[in-house]
C-alpha atoms as a PDB file:
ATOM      1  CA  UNK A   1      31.749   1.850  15.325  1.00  0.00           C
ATOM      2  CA  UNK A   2      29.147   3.423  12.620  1.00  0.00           C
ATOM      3  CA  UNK A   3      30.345   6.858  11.219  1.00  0.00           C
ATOM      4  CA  UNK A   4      27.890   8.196   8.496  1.00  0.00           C
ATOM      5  CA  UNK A   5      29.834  10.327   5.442  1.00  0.00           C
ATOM      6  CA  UNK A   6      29.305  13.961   5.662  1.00  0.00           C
ATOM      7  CA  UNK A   7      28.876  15.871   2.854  1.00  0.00           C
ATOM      8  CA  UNK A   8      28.362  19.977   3.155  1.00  0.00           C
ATOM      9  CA  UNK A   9      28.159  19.351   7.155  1.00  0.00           C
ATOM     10  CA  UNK A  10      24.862  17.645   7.137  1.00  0.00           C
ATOM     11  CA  UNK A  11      25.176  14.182   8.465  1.00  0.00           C
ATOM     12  CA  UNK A  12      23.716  11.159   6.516  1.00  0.00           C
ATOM     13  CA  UNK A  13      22.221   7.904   8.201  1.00  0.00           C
ATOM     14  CA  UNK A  14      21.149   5.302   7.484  1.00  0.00           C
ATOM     15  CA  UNK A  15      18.077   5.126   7.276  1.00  0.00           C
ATOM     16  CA  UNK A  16      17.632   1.060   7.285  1.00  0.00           C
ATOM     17  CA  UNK A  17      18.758   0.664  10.953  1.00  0.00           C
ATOM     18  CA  UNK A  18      16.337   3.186  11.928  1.00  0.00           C
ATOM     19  CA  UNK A  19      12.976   2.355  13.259  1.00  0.00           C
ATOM     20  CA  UNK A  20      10.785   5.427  14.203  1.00  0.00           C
ATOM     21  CA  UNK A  21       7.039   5.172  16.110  1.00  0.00           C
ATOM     22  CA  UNK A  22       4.162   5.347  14.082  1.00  0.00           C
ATOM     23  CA  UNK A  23       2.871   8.683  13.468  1.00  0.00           C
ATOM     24  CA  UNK A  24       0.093   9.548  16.117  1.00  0.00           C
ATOM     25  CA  UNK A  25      -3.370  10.325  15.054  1.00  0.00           C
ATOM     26  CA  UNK A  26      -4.520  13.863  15.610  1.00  0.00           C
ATOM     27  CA  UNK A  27      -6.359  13.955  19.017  1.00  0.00           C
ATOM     28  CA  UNK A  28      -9.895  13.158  18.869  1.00  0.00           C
ATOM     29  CA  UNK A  29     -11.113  16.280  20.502  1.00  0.00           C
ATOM     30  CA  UNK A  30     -15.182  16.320  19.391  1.00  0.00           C
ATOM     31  CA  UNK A  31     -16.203  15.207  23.006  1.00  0.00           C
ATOM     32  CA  UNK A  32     -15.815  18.677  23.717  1.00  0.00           C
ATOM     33  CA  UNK A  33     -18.180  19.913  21.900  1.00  0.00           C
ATOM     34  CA  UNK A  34     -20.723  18.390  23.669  1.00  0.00           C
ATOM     35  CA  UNK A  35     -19.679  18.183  27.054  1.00  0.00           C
ATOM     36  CA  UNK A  36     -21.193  19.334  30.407  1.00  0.00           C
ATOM     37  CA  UNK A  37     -18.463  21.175  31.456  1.00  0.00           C
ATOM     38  CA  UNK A  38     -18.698  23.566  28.425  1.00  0.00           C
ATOM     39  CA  UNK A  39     -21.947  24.996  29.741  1.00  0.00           C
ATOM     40  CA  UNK A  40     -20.336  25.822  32.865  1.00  0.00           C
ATOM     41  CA  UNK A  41     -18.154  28.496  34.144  1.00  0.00           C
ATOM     42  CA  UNK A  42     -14.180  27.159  34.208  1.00  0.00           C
ATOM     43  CA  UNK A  43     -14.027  28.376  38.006  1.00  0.00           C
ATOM     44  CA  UNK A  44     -16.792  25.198  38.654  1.00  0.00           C
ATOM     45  CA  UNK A  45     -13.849  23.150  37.624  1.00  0.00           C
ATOM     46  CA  UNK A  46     -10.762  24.769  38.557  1.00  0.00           C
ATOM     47  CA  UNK A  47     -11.857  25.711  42.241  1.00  0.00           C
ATOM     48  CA  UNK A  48      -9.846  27.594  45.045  1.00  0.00           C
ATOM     49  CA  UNK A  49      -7.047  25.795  46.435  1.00  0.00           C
ATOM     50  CA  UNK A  50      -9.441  23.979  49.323  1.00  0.00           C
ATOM     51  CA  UNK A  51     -13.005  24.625  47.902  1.00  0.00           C
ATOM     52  CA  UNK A  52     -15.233  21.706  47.312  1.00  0.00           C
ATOM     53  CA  UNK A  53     -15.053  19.550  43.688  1.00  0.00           C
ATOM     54  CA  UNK A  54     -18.160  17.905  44.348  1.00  0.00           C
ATOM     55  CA  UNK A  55     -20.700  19.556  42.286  1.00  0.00           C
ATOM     56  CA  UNK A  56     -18.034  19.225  39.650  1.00  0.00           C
ATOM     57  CA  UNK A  57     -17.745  15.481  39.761  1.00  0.00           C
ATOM     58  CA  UNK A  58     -21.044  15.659  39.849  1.00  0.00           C
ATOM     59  CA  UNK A  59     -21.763  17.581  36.542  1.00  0.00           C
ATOM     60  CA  UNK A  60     -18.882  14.930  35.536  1.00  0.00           C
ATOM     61  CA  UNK A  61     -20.625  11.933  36.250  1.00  0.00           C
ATOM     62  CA  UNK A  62     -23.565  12.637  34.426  1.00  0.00           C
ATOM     63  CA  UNK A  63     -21.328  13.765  31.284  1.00  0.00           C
ATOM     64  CA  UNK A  64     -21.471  11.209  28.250  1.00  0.00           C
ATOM     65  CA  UNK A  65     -17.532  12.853  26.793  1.00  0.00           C
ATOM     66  CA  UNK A  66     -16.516  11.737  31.313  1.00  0.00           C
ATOM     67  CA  UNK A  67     -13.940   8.767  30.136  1.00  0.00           C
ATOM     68  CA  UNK A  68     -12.377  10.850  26.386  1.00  0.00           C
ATOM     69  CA  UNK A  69     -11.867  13.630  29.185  1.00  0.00           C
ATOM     70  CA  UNK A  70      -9.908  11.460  31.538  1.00  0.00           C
ATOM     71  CA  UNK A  71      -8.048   9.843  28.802  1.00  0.00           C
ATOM     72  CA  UNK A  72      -7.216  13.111  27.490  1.00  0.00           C
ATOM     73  CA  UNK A  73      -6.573  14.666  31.112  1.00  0.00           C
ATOM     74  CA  UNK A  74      -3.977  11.419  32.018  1.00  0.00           C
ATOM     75  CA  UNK A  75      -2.536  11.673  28.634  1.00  0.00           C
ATOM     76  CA  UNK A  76      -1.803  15.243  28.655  1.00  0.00           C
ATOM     77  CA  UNK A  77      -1.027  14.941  32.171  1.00  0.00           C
ATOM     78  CA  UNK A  78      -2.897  17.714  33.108  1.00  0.00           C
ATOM     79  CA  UNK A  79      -1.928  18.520  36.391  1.00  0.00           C
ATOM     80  CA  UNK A  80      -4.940  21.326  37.782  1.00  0.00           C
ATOM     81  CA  UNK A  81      -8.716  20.912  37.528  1.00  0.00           C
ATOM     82  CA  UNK A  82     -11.246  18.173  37.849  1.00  0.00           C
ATOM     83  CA  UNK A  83     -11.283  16.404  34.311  1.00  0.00           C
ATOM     84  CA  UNK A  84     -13.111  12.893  33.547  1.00  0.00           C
ATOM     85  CA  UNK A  85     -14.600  13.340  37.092  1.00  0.00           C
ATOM     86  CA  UNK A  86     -11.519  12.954  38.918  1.00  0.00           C
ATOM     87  CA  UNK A  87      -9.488  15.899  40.916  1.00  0.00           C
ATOM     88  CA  UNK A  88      -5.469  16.683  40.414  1.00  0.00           C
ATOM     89  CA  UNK A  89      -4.500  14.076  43.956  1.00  0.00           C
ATOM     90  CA  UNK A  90      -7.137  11.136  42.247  1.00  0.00           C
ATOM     91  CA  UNK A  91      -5.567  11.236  38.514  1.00  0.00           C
ATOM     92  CA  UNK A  92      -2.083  11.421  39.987  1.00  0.00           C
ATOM     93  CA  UNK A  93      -2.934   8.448  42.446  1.00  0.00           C
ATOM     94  CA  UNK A  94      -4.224   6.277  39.117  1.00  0.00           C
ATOM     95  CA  UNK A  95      -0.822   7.191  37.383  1.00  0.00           C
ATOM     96  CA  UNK A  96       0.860   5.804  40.154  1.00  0.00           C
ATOM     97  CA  UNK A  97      -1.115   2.470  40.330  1.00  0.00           C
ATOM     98  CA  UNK A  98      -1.125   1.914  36.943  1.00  0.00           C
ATOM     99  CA  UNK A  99       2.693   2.310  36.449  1.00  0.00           C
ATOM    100  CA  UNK A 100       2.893  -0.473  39.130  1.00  0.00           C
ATOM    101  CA  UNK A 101       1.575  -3.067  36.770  1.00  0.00           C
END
């Protein structure tokens, strides 16, 4: 068993057995700035429970930031809105296939 000395109640490691993930980049937010969605109202993409997203996915499918949005939305599992074209029930159903794999 590995016990680290303690010294002024702060506990030492070492630091050679450790392995720690690479630092992640900052998000690459600019496709923002020029997306479709920003020149319309947030209640176009974040309907009424039951309202239509089609003109939404619409707007979406004609936007050139659609896939950065998706990636974003599926990494930051955003759970309400239509993002990258897709609705809350179609991003959680590609999370589910894609775990599968």
């Amino acid at each position: 068993m590995f016990s680290a000395p303690r010294q002024s109640g702060a506990m030492q490691t070492d630091t050679a057995v450790l392995t720690f993930p690479a630092p992640r980049p900052a998000a690459d937010l600019s496709w923002r700035e020029d997306a479709l969605c920003a020149q319309a109202g947030p209640e176009f993409f974040f309907p009424a429970p039951g309202s239509s997203t089609r003109e939404a996915k619409q707007l979406c499918g004609a936007c050139e930031g659609r896939v950065a949005c998706l990636e974003y939305a599926l990494a930051h599992d955003e759970r309400f809105g239509v993002w990258g074209g897709l609705s809350e029930k179609e991003r959680l159903r590609l999370r589910r296939e894609g775990g599968r794999g």
